[in-house]
PDB file of N, CA and C in Angstrom:
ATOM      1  N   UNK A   1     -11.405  15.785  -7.123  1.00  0.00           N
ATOM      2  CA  UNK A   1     -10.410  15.057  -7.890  1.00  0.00           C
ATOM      3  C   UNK A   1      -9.010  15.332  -7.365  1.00  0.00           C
ATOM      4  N   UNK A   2      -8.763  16.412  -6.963  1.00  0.00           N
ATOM      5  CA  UNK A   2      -7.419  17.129  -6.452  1.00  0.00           C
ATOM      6  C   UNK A   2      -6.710  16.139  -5.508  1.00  0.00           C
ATOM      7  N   UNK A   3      -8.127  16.184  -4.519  1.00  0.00           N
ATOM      8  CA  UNK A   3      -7.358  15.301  -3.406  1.00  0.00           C
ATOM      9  C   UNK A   3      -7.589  14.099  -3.336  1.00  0.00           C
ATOM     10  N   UNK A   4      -7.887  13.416  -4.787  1.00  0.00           N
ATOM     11  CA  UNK A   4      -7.793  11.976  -4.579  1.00  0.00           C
ATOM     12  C   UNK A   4      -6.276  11.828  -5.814  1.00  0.00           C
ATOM     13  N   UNK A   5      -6.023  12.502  -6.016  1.00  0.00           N
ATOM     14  CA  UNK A   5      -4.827  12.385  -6.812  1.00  0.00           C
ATOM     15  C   UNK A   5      -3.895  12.432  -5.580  1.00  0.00           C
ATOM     16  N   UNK A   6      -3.391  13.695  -4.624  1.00  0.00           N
ATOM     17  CA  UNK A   6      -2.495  13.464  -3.343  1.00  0.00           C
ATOM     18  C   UNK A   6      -2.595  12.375  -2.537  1.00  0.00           C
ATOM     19  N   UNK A   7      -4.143  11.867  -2.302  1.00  0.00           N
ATOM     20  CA  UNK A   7      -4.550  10.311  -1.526  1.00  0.00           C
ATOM     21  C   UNK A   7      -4.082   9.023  -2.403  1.00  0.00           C
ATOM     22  N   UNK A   8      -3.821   9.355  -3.794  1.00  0.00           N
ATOM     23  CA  UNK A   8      -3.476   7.991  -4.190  1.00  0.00           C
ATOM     24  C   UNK A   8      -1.832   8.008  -4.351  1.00  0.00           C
ATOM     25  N   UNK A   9      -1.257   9.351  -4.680  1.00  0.00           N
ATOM     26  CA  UNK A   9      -0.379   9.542  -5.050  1.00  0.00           C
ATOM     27  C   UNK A   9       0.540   9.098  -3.069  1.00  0.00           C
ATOM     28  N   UNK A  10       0.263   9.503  -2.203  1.00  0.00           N
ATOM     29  CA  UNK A  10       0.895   9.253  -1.088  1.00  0.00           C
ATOM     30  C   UNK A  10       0.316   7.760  -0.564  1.00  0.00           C
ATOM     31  N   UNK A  11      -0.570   7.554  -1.211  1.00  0.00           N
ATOM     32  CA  UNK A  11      -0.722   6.026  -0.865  1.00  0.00           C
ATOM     33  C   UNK A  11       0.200   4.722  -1.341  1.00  0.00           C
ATOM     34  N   UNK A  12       1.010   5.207  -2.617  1.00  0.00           N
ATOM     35  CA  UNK A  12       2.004   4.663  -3.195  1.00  0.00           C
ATOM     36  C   UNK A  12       3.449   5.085  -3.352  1.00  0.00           C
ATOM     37  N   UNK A  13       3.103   5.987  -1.997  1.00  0.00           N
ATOM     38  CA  UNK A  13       4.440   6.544  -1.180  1.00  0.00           C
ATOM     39  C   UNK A  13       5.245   7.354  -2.534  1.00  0.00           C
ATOM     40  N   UNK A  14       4.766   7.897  -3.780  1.00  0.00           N
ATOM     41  CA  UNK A  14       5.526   8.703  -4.280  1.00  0.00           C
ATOM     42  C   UNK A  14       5.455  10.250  -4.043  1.00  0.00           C
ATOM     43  N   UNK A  15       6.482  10.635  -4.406  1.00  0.00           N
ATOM     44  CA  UNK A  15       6.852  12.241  -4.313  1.00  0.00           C
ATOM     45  C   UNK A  15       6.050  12.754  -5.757  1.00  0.00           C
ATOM     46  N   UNK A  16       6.124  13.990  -5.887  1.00  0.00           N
ATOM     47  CA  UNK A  16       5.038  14.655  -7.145  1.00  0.00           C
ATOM     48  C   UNK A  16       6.142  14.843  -8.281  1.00  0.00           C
ATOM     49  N   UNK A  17       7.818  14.525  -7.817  1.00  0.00           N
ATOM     50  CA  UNK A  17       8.831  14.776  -8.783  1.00  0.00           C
ATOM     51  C   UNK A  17       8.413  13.295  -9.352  1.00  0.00           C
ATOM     52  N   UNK A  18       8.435  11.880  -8.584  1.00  0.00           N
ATOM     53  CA  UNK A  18       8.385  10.773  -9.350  1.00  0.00           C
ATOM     54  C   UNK A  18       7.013  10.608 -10.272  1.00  0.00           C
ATOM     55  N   UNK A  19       5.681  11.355 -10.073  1.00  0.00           N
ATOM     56  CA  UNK A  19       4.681  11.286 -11.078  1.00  0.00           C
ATOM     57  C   UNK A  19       5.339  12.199 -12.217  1.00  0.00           C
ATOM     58  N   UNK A  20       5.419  13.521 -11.744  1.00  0.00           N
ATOM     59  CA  UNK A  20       5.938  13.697 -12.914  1.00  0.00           C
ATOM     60  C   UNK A  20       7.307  14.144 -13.937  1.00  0.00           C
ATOM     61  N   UNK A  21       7.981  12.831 -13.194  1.00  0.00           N
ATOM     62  CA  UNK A  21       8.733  12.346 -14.123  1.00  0.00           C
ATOM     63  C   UNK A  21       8.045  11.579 -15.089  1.00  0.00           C
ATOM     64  N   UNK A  22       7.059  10.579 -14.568  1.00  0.00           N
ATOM     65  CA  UNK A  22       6.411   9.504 -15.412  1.00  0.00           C
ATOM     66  C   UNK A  22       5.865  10.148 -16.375  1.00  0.00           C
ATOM     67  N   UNK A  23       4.964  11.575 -16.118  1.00  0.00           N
ATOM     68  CA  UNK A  23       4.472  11.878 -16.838  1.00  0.00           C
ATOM     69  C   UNK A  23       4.898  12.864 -17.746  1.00  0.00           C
ATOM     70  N   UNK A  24       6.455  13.080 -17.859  1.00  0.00           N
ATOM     71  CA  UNK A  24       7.176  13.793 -18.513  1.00  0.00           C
ATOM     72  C   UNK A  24       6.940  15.456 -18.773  1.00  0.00           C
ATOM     73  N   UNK A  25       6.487  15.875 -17.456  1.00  0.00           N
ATOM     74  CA  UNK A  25       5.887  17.315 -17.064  1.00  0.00           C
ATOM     75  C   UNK A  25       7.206  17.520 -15.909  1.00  0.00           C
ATOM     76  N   UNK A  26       7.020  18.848 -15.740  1.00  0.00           N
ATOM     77  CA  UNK A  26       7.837  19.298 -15.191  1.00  0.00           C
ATOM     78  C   UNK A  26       7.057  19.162 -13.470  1.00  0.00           C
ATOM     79  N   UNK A  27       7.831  19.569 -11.974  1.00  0.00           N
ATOM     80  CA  UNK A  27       7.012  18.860 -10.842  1.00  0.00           C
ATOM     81  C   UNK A  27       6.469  19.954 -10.371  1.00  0.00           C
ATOM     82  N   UNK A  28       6.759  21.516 -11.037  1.00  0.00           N
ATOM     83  CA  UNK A  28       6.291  22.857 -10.574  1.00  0.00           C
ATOM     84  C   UNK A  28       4.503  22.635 -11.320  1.00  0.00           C
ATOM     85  N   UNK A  29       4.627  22.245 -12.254  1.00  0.00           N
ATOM     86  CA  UNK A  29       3.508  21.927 -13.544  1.00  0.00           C
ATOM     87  C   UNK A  29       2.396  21.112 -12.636  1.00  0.00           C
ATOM     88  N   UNK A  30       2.971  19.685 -12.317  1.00  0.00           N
ATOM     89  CA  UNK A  30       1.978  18.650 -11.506  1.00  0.00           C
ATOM     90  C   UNK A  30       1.493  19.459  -9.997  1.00  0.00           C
ATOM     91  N   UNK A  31       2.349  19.923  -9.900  1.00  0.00           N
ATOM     92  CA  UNK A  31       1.654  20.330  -7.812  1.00  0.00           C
ATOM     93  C   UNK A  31       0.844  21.608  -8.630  1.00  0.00           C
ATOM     94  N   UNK A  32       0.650  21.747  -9.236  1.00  0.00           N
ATOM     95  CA  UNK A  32      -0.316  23.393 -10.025  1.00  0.00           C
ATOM     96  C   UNK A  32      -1.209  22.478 -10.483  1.00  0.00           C
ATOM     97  N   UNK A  33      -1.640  21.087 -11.107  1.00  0.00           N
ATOM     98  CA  UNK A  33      -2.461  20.517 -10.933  1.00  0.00           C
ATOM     99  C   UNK A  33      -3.507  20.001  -9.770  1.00  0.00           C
ATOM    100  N   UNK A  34      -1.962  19.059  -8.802  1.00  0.00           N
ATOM    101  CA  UNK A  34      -2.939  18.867  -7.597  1.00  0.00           C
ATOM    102  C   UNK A  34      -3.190  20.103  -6.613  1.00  0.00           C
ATOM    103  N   UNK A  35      -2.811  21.617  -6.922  1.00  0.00           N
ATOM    104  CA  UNK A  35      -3.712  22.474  -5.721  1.00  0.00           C
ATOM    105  C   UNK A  35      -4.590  23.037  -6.655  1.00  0.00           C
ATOM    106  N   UNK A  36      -4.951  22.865  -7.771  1.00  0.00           N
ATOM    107  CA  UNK A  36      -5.898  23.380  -8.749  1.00  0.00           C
ATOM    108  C   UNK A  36      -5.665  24.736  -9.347  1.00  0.00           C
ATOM    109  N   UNK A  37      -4.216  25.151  -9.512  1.00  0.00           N
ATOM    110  CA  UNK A  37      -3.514  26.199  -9.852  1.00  0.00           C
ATOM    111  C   UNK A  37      -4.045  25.931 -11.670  1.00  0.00           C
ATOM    112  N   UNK A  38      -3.409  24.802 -12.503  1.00  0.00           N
ATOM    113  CA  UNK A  38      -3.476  24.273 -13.767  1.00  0.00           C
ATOM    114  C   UNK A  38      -4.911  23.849 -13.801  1.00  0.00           C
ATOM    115  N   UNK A  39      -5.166  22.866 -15.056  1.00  0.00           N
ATOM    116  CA  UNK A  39      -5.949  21.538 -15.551  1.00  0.00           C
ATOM    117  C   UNK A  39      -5.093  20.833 -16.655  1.00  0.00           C
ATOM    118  N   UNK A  40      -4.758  19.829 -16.208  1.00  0.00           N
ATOM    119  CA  UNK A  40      -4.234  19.319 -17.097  1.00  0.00           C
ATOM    120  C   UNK A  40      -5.072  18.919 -18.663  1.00  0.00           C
ATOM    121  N   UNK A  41      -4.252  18.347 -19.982  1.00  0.00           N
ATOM    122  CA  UNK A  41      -4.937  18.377 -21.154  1.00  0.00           C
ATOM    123  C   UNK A  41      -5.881  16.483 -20.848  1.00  0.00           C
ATOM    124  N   UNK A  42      -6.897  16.704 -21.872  1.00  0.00           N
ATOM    125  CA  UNK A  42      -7.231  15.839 -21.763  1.00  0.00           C
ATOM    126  C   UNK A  42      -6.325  14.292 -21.847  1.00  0.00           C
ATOM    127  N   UNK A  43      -5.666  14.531 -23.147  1.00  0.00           N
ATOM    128  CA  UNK A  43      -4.242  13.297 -22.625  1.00  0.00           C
ATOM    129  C   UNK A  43      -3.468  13.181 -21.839  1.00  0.00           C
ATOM    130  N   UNK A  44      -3.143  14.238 -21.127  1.00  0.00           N
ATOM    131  CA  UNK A  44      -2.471  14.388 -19.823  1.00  0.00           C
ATOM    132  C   UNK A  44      -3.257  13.540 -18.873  1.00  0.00           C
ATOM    133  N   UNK A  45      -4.710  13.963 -18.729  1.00  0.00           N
ATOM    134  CA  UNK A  45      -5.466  13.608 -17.647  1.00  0.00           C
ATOM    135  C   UNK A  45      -5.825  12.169 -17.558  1.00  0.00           C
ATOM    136  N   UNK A  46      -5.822  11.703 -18.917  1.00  0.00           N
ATOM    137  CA  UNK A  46      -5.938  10.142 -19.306  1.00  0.00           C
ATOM    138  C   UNK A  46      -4.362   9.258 -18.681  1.00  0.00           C
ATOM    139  N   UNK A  47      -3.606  10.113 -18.886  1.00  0.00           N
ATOM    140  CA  UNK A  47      -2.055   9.358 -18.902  1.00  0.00           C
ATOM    141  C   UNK A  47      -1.834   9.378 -17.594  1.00  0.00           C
ATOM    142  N   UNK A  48      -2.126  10.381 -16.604  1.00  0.00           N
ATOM    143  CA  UNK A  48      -2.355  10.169 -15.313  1.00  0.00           C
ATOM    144  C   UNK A  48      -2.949   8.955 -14.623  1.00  0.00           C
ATOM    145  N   UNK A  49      -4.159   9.018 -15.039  1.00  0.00           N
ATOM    146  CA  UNK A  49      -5.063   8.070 -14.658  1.00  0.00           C
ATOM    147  C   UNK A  49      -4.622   6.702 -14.752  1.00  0.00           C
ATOM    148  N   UNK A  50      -4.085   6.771 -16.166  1.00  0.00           N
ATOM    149  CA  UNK A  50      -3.691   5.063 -16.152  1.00  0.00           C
ATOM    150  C   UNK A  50      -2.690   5.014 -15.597  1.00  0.00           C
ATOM    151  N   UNK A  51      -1.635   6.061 -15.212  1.00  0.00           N
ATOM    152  CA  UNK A  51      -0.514   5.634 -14.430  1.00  0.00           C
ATOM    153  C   UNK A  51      -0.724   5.191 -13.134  1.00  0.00           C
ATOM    154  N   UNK A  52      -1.862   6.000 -12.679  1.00  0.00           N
ATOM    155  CA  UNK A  52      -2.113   6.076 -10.971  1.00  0.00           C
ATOM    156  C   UNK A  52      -2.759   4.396 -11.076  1.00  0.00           C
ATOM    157  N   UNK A  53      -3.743   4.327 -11.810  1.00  0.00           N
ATOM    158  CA  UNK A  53      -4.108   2.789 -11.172  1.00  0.00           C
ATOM    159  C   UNK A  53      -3.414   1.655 -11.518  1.00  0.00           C
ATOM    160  N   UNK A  54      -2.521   1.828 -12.870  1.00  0.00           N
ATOM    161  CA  UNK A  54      -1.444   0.803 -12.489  1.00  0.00           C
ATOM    162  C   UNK A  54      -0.322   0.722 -11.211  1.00  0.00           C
ATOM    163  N   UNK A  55      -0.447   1.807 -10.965  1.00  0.00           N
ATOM    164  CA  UNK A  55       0.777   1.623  -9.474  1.00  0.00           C
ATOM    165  C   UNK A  55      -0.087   1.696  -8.366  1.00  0.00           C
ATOM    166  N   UNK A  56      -1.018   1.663  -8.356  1.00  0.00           N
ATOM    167  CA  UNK A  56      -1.962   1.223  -7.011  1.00  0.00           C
ATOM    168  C   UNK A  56      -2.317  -0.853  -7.574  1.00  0.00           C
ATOM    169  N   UNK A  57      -2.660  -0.611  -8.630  1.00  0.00           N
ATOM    170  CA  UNK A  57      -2.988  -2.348  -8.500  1.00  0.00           C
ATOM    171  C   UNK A  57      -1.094  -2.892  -8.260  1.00  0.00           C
ATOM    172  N   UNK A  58      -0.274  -2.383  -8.827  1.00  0.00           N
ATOM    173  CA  UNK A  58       0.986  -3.011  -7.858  1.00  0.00           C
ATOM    174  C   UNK A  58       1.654  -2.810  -6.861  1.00  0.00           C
ATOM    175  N   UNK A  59       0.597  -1.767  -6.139  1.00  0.00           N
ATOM    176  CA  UNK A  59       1.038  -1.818  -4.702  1.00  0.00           C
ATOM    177  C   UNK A  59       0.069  -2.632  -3.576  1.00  0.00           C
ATOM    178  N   UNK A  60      -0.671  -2.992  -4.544  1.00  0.00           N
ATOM    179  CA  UNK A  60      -1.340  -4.267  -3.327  1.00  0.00           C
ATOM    180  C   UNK A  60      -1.321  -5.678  -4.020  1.00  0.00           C
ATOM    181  N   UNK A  61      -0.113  -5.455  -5.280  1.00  0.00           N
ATOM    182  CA  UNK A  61       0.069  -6.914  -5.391  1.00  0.00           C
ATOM    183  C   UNK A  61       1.049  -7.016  -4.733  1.00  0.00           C
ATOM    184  N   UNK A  62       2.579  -6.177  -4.585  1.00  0.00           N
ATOM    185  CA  UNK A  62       3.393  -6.208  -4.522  1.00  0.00           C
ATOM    186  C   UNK A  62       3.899  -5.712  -2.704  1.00  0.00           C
ATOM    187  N   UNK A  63       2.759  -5.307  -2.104  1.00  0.00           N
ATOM    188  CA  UNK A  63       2.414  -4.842  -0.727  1.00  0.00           C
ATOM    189  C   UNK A  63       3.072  -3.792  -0.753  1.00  0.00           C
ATOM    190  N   UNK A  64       3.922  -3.466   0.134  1.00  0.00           N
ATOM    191  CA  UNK A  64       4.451  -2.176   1.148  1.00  0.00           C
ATOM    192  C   UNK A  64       5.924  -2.011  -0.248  1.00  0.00           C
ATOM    193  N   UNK A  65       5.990  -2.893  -0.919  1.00  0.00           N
ATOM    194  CA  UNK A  65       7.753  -2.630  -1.501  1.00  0.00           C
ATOM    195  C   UNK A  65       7.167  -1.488  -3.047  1.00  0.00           C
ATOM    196  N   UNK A  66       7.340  -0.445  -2.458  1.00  0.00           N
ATOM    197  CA  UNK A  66       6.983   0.713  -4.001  1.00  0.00           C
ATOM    198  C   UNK A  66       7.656   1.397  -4.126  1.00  0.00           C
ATOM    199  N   UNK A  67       7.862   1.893  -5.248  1.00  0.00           N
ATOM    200  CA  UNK A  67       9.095   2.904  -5.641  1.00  0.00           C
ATOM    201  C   UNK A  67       9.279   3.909  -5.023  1.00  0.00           C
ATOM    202  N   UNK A  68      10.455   5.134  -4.251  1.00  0.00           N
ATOM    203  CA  UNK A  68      11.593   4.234  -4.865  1.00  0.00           C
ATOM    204  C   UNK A  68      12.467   3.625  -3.772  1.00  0.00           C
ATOM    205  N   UNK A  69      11.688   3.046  -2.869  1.00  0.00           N
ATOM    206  CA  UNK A  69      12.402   2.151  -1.488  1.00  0.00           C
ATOM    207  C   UNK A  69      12.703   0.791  -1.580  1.00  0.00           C
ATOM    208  N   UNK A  70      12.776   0.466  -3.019  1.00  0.00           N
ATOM    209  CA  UNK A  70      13.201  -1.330  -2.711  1.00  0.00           C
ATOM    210  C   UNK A  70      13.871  -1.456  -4.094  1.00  0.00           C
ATOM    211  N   UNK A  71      14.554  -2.355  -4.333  1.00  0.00           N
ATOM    212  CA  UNK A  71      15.185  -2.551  -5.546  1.00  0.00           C
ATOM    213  C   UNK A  71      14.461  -3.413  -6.337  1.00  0.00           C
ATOM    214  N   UNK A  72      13.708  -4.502  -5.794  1.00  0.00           N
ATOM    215  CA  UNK A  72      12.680  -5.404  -6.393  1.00  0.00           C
ATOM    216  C   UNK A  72      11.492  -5.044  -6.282  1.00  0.00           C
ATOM    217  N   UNK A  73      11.064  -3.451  -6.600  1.00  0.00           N
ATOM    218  CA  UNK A  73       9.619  -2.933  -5.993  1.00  0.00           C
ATOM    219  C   UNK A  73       8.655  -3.352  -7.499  1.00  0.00           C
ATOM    220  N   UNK A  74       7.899  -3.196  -7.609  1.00  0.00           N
ATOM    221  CA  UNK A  74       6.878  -3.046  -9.033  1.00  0.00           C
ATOM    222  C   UNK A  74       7.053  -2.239  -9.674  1.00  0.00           C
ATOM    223  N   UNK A  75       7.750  -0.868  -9.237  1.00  0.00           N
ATOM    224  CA  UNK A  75       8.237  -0.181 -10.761  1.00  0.00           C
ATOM    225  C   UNK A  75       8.818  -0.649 -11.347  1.00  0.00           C
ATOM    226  N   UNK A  76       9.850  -1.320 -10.777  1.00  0.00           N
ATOM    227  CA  UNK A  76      10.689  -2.382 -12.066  1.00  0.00           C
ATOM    228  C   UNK A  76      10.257  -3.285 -13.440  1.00  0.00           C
ATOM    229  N   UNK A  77       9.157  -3.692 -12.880  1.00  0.00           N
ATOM    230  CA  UNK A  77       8.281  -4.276 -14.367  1.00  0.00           C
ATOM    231  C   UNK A  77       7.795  -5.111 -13.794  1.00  0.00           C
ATOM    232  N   UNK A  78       7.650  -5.694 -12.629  1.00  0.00           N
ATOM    233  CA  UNK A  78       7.400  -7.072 -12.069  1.00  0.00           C
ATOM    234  C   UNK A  78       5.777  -6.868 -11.989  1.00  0.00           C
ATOM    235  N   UNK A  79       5.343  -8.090 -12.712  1.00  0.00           N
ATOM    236  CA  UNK A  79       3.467  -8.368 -12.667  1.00  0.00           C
ATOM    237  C   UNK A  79       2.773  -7.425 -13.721  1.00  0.00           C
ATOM    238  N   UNK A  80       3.716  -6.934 -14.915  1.00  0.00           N
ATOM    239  CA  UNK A  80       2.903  -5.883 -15.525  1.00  0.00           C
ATOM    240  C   UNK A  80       2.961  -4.803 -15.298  1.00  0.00           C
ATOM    241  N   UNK A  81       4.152  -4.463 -14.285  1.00  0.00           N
ATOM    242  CA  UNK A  81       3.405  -3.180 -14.003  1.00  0.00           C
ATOM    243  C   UNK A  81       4.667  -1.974 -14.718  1.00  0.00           C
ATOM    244  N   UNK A  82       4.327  -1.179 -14.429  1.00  0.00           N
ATOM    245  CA  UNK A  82       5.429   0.094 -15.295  1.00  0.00           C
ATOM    246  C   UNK A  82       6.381   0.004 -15.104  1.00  0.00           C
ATOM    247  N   UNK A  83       7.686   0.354 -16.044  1.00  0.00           N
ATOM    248  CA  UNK A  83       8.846  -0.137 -15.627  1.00  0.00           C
ATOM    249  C   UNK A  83       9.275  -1.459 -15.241  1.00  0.00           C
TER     250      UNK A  83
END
């Protein structure tokens, strides 16, 4: 699971400060998740999840433009997606 969280998480070109910002954790907290230092809570682990596959389904609607390198990327809200 570890390293499909870093594979999705660098697949949508974010840093571990921009997950968790989203996920309103601190970014010392999230990288103690992805090297298996932590476990996150079960709502944590849910709130993850849905974050990660909403910003993967808008990075292949929205192609190569993902947060935070474009001003019109899909974090903004465009197609549903977060922000």
């Amino acid at each position: 699971m570890r390293n499909k969280l870093i594979e999705k998480r660098n697949k949508i070109k974010l840093t571990q400060a921009d997950v968790a910002k989203e996920l309103d954790i601190t970014r010392a907290f999230y990288d103690h998740i992805e090297t298996g230092k932590r476990n996150p809570t079960l709502k944590l682990a849910k709130k993850l999840q849905t974050f990660m596959e909403k910003m993967l389904i808008c990075f292949f609607i929205k192609g190569n433009e993902t947060y935070p390198n474009d001003k019109n990327c899909a974090w903004k809200g465009e197609n549903g997606c977060p922000r």
